[in-house]
C-alpha atoms as a PDB file:
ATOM      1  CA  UNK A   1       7.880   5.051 -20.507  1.00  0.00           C
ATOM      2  CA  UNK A   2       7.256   4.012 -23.850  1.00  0.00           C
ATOM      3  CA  UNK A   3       9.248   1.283 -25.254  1.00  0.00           C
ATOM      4  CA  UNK A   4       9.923  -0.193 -21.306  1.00  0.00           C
ATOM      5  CA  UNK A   5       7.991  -2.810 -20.284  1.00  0.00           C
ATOM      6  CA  UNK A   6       6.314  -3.167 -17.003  1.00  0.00           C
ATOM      7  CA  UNK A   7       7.281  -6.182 -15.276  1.00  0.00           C
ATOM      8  CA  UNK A   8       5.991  -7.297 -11.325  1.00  0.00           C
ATOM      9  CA  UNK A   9       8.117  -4.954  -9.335  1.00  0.00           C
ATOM     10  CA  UNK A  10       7.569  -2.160 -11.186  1.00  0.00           C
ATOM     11  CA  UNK A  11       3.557  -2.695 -10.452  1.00  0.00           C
ATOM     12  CA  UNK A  12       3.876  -3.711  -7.268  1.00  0.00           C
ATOM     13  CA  UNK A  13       5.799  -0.540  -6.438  1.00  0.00           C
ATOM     14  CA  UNK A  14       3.382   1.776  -8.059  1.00  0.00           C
ATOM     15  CA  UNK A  15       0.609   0.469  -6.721  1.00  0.00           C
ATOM     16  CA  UNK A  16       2.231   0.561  -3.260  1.00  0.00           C
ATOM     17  CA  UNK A  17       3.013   4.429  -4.035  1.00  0.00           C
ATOM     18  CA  UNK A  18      -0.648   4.700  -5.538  1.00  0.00           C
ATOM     19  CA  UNK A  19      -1.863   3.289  -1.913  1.00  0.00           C
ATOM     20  CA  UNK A  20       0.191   5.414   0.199  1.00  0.00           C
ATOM     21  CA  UNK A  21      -0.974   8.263  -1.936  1.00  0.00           C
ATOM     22  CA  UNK A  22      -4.584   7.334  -1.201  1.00  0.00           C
ATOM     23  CA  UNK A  23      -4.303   6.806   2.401  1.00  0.00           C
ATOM     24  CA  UNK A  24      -2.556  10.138   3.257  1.00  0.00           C
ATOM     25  CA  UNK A  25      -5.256  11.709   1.694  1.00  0.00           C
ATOM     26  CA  UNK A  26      -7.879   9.867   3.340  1.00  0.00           C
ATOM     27  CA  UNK A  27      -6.321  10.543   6.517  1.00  0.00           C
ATOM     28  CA  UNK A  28      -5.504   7.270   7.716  1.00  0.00           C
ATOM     29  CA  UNK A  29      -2.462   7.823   9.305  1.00  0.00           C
ATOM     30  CA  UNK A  30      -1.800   3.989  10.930  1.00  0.00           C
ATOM     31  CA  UNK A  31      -2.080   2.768   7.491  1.00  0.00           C
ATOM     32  CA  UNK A  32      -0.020   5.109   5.687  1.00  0.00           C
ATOM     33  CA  UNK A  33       3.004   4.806   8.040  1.00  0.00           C
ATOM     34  CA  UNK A  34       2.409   0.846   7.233  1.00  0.00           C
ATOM     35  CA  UNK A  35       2.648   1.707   3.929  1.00  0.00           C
ATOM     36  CA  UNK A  36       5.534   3.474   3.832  1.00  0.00           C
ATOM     37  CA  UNK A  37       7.331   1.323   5.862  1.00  0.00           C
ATOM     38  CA  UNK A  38       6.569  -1.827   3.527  1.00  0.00           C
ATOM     39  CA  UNK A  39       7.726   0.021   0.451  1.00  0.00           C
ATOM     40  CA  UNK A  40      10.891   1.330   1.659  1.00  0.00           C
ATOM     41  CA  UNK A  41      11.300  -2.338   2.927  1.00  0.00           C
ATOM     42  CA  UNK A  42      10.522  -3.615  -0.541  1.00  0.00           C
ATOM     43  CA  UNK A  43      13.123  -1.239  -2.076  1.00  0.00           C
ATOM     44  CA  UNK A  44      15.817  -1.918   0.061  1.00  0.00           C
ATOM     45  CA  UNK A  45      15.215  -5.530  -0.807  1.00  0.00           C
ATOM     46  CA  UNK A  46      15.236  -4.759  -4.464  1.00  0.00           C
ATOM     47  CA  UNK A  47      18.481  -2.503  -4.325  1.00  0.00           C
ATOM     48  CA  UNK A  48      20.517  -5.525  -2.223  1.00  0.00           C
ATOM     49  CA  UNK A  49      19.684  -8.239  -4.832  1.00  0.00           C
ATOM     50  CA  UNK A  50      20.473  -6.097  -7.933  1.00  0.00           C
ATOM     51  CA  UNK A  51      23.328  -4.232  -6.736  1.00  0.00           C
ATOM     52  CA  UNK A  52      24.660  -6.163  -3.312  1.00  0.00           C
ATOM     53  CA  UNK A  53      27.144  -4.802  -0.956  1.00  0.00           C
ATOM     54  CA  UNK A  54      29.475  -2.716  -2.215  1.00  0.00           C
ATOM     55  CA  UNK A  55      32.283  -3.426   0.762  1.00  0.00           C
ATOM     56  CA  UNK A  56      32.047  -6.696   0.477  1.00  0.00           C
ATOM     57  CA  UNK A  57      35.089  -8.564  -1.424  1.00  0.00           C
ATOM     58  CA  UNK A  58      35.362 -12.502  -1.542  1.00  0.00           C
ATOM     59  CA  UNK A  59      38.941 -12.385  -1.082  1.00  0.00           C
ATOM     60  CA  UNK A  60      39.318 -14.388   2.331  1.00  0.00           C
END
């Protein structure tokens, strides 16, 4: 990690991971599943603005 820089979605995602972490330890199970649900929400979002669809061609 040295050299990169750490820019908002990089610290939102680890702190997301650092929360999920936490909360399936603590055994809050509700909170963990809401949790995991947000992040993999949050990097599906990330993954369709940088790469897009892969099928889809703008020849019409």
């Amino acid at each position: 990690m040295v050299g990169e820089k750490l820019n908002t979605e990089k610290i939102v995602g680890i702190g997301l991971v650092a929360a999920l972490i936490a909360a399936i330890f603590l055994g809050m199970n509700e909170l963990a599943m809401s949790i995991a649900s947000g992040l993999v929400g949050y990097m599906g979002g990330k993954a369709e603005k940088r790469g897009g669809d892969i099928n889809d061609n703008h020849s019409n």
